[in-house]
Protein backbone atom coordinates (compact mmCIF):
# COMPACT_ATOMS: atom_id res chain seq x y z
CA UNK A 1 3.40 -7.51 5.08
CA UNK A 2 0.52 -6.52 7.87
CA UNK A 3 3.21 -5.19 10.32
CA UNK A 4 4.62 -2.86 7.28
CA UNK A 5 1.03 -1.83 6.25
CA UNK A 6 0.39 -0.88 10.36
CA UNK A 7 4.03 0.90 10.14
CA UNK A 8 3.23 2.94 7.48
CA UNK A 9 -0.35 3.67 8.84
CA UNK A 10 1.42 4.65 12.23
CA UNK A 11 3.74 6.87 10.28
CA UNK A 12 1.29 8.51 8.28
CA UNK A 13 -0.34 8.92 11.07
CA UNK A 14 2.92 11.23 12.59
CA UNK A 15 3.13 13.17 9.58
CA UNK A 16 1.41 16.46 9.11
CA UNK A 17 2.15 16.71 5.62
CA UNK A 18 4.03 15.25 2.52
CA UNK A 19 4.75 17.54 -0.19
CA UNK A 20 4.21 15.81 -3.76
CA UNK A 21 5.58 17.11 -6.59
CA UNK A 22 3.07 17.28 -9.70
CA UNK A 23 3.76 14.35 -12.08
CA UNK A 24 7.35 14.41 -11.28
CA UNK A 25 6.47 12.13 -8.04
CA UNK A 26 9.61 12.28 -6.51
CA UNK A 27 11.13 14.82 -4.00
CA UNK A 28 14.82 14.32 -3.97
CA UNK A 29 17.34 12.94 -5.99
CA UNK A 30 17.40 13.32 -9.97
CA UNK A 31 16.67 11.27 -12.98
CA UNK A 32 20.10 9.41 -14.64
CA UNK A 33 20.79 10.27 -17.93
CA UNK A 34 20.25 7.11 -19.22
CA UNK A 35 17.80 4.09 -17.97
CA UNK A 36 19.54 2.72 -14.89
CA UNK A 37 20.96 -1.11 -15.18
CA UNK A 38 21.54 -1.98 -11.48
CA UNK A 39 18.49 -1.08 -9.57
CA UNK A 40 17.68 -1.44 -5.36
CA UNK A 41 14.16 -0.88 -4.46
CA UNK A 42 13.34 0.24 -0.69
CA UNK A 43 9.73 -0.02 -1.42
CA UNK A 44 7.21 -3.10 -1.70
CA UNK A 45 5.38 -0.74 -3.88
CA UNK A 46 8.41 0.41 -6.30
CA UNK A 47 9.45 -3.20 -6.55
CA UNK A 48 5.88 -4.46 -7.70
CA UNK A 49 5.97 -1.70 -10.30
CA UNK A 50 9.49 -2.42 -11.24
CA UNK A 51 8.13 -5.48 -12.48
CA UNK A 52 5.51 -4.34 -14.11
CA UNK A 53 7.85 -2.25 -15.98
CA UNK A 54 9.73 -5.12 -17.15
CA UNK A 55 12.26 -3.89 -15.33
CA UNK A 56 12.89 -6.94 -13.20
CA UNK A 57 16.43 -8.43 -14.44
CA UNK A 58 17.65 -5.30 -14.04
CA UNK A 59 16.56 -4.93 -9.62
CA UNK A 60 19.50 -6.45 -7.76
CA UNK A 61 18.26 -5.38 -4.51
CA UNK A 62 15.25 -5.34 -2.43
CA UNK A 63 13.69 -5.52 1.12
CA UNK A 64 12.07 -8.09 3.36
CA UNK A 65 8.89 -6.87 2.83
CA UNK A 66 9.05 -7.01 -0.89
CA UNK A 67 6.80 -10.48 -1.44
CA UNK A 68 5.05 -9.28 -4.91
CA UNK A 69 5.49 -10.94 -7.69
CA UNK A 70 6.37 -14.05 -6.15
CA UNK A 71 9.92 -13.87 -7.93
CA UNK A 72 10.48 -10.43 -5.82
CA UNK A 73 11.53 -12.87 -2.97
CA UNK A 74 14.11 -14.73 -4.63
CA UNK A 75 16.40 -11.01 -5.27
CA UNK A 76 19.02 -10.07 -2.54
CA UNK A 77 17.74 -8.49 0.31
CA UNK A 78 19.30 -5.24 1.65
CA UNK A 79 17.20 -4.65 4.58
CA UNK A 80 13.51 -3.54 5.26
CA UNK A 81 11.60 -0.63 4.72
CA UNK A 82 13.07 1.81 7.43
CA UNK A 83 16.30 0.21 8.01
CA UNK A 84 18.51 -0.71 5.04
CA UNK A 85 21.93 -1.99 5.07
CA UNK A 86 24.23 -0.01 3.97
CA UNK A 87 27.16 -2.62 3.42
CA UNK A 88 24.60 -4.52 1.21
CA UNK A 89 23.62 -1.69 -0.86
CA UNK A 90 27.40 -0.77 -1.83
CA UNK A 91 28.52 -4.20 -2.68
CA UNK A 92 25.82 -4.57 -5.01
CA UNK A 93 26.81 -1.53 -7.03
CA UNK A 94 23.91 -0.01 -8.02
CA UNK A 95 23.54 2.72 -9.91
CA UNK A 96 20.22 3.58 -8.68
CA UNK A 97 18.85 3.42 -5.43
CA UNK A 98 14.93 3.61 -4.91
CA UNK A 99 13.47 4.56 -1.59
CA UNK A 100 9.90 6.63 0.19
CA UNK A 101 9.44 8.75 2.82
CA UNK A 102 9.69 5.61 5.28
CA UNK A 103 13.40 5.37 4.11
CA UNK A 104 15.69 6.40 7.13
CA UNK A 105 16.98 9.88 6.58
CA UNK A 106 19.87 8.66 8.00
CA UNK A 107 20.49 5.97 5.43
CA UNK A 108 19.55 8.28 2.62
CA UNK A 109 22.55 10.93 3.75
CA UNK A 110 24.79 7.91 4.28
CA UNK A 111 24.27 6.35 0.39
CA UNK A 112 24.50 10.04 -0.70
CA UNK A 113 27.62 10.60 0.78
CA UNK A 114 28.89 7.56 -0.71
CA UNK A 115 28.06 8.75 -3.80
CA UNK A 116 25.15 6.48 -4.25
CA UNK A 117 22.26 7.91 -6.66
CA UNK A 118 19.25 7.46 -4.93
CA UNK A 119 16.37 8.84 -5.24
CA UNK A 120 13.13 9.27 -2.79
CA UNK A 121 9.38 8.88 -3.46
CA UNK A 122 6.97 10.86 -1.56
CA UNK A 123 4.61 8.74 0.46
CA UNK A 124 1.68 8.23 -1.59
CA UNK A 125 -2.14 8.97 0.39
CA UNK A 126 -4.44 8.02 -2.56
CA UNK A 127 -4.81 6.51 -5.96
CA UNK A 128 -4.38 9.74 -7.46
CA UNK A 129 -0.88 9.93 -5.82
CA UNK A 130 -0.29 6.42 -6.40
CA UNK A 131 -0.48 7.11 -10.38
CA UNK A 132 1.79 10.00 -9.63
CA UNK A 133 4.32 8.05 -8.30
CA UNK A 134 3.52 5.15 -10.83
CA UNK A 135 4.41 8.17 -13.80
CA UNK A 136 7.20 9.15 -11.65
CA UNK A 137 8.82 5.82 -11.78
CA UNK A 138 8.46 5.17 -15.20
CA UNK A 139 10.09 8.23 -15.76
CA UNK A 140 13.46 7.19 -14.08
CA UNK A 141 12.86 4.24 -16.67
CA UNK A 142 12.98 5.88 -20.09
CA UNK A 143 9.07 4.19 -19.89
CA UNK A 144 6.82 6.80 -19.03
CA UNK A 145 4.84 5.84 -22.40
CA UNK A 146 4.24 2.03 -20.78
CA UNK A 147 3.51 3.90 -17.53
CA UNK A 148 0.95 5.61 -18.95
CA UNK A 149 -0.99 3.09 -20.26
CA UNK A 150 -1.05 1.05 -17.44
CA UNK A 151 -2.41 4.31 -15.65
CA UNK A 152 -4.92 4.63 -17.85
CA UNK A 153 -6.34 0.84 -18.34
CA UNK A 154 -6.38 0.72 -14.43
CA UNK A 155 -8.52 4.43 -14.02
CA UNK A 156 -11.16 3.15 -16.89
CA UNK A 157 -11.21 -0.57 -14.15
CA UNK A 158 -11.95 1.59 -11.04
CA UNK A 159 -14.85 3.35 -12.94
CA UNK A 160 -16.12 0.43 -13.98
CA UNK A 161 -15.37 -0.97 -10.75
CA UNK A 162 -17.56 2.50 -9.81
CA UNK A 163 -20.16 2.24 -11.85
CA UNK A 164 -21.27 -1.17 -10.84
CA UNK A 165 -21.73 0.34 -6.93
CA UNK A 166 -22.78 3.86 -7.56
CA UNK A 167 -26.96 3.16 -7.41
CA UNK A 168 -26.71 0.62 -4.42
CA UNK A 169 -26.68 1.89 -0.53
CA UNK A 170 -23.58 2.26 0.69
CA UNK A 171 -21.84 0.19 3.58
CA UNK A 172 -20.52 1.30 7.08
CA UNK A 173 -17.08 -0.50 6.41
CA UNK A 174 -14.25 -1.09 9.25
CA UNK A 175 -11.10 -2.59 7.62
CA UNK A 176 -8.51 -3.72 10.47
CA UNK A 177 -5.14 -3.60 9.56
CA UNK A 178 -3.25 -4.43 12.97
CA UNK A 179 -4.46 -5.86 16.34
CA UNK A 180 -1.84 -5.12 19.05
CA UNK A 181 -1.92 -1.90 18.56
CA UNK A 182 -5.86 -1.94 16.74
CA UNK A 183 -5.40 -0.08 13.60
CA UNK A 184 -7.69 1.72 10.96
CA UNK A 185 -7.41 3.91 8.48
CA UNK A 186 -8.50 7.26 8.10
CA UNK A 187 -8.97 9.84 5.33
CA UNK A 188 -5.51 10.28 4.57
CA UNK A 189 -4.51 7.10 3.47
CA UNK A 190 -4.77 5.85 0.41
CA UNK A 191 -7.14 2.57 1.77
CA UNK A 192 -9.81 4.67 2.68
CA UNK A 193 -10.16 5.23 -1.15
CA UNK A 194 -10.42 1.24 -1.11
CA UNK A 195 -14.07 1.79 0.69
CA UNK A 196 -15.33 4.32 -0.87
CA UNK A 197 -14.64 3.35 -4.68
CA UNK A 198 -16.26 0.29 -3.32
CA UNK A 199 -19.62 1.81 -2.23
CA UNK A 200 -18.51 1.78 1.67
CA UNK A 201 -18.40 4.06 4.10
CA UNK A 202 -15.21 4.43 5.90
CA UNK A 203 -16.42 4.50 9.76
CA UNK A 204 -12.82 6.04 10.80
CA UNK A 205 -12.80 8.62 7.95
CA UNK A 206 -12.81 11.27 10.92
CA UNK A 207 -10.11 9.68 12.84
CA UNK A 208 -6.79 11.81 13.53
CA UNK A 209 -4.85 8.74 13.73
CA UNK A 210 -5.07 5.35 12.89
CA UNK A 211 -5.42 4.33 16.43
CA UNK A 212 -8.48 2.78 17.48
CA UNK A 213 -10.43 0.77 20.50
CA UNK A 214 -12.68 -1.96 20.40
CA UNK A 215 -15.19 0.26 22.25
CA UNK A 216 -15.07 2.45 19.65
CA UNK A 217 -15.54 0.33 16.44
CA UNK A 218 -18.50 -1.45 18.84
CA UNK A 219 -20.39 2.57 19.31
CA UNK A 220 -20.06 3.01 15.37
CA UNK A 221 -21.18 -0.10 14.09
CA UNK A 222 -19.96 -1.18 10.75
CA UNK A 223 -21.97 -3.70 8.68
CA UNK A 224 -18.38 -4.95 7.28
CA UNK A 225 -15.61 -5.88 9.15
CA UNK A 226 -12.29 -6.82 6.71
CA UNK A 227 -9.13 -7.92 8.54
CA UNK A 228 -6.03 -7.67 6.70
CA UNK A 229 -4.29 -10.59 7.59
CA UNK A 230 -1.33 -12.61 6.11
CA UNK A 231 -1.95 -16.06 7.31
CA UNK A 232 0.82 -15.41 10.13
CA UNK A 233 1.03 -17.13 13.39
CA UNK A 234 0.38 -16.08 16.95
CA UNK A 235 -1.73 -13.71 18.81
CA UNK A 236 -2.29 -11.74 15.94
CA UNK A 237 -3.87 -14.22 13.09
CA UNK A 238 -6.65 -13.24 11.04
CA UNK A 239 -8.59 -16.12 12.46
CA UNK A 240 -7.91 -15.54 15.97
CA UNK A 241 -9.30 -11.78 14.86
CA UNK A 242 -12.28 -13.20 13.84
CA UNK A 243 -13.27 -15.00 16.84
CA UNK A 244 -12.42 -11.74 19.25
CA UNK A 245 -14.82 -9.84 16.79
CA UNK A 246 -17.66 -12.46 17.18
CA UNK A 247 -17.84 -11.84 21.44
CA UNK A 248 -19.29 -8.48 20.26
CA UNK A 249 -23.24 -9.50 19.34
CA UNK A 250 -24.51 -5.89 18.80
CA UNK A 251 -22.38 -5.12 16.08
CA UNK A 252 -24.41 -5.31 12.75
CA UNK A 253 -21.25 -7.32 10.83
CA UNK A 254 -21.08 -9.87 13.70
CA UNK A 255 -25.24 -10.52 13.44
CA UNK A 256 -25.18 -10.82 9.76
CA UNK A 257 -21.82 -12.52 9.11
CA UNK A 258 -19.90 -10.22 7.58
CA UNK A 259 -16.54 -10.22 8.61
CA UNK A 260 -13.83 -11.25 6.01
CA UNK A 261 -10.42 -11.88 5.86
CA UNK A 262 -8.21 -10.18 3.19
CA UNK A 263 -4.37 -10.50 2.50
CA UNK A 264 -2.40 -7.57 3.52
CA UNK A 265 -0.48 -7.36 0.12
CA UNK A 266 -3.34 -6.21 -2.00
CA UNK A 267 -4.27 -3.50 0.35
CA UNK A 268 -1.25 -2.37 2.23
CA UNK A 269 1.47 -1.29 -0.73
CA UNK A 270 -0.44 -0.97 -4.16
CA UNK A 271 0.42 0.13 -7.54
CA UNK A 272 -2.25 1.44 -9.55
CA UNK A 273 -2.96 -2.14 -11.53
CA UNK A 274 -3.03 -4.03 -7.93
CA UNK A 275 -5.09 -1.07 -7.03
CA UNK A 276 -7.47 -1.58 -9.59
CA UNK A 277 -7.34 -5.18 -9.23
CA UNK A 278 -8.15 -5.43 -4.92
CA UNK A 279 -10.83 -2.73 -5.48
CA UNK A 280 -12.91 -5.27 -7.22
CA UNK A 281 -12.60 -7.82 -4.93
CA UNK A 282 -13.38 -5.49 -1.60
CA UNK A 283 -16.63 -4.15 -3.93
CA UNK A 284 -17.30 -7.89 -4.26
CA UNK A 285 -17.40 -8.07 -0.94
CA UNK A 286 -19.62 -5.07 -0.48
CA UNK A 287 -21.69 -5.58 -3.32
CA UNK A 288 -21.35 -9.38 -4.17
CA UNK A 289 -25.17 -8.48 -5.95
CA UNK A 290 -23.41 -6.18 -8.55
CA UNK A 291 -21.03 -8.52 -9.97
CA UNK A 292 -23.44 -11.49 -10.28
């Protein structure tokens, strides 16, 4: 799940500009006429809602990368994120088809031409989007109502989640999300809203891409370092991260112990409950006073 949050960071980071459609959520493709029976989701994100939905017997199809809830991994796969196979897709028989921006254009033309419904979510830079898209979905469900609700009950967390933070001094806060390339994220993604709902201070807010140095996170000097990290092997591991980090003395996190390690999946592809859910645990992190 880390190398598909970098992937979509690096992405993001290539695109100038996503246009979102106001509570429809989606850019292409159309609603069925009736709530769709044989669902493939393209998305981590879509899947997790799908679920939440109570949509779930009715997903035949979804990708590697879709791990949440835990019974997401036992549906067929049909590819990942940006590459889906085709073959897969029409021998399931769906009669919807689920993707985002990240879905290959060219794989979106090909189902199309097949005469595939699918139908494309616009990639998603904040909570307020992700609620969009969250609407959006339950739309295609006939569930908009159950949508709704969740929207709400998860807006009314993150302001309490707020209100707990809003009096204390805020945090310089660096959260890595890859290594090899290093990887942060910057105002247009939806994780900076992560640290500042949290009372932090994004130190790459500024940033033009996601693309960082060492040097650089060293000159700005966050009091918080959170690696997203998903217990992988190799070069890359969260731990391993954590030792390179602690070579660097002058850093304010390093001298006061404050670097953390924080599973990819409840930062990298959110739905607004997950959201709501991980914000309180990263403000726990900033603020572990205000939820004593």
């Amino acid at each position: 799940m880390r190398r598909f949050c970098v992937i979509y960071l690096f992405l993001m980071s290539l695109i100038v500009s996503i246009h979102i459609l106001p509570d429809a959520a989606y850019a292409e493709g159309h609603t069925p006429k009736g709530a769709p029976q044989r669902i493939i989701s393209l998305s981590p994100a879509i899947t997790e809602g799908l679920f939440l939905l109570g949509a779930e017997e009715r997903i035949v199809g979804v990708t590697t990368y879709c791990h949440k809830p835990p019974q997401a991994v036992k549906k067929e796969k049909v590819g990942s994120v940006m590459e889906t196979n085709i073959e897969k897709v029409v021998s399931l028989k769906p009669d919807l088809v689920i993707g985002t921006g990240l879905t290959n254009q060219k794989d979106v033309k090909k189902l199309k031409t097949l005469g595939i419904n699918i139908v494309i979510f616009s990639i998603t830079k904040d909570f307020t989007q992700l609620c969009e898209s969250f609407s959006g979905l339950g739309r295609l469900l006939n569930k908009e109502d159950l949508a709704r609700t969740m929207i709400d009950e998860s807006k009314k967390r993150l302001l309490q989640t707020q209100r707990k933070v809003s009096a204390l001094p805020r945090k310089k806060v660096f959260i890595q999300l890859g290594a090899k390339p290093l990887f942060a994220a910057s105002r247009d993604y939806f994780i900076n809203d992560f640290i500042e709902y949290a009372g932090g201070i994004n130190i790459f807010k500024d940033a033009r891409s996601g693309l960082v140095s060492r040097e650089e996170v060293v000159r700005r000097n966050p009091e918080i370092v959170i690696i997203a990290t998903m217990g992988d092997t190799g070069e890359n591991t969260g731990e391993k991260e954590m030792k390179m980090w602690q070579r660097y003395k002058t850093i304010n996190a390093v001298k006061n112990k404050n670097i953390f390690l924080v599973d990819s999946d409840k930062i990298c592809s959110p739905t607004p409950v997950s959201f709501a859910d991980s914000l309180e645990d990263i403000a726990k992190i900033f603020h572990p006073e205000a939820f004593k």
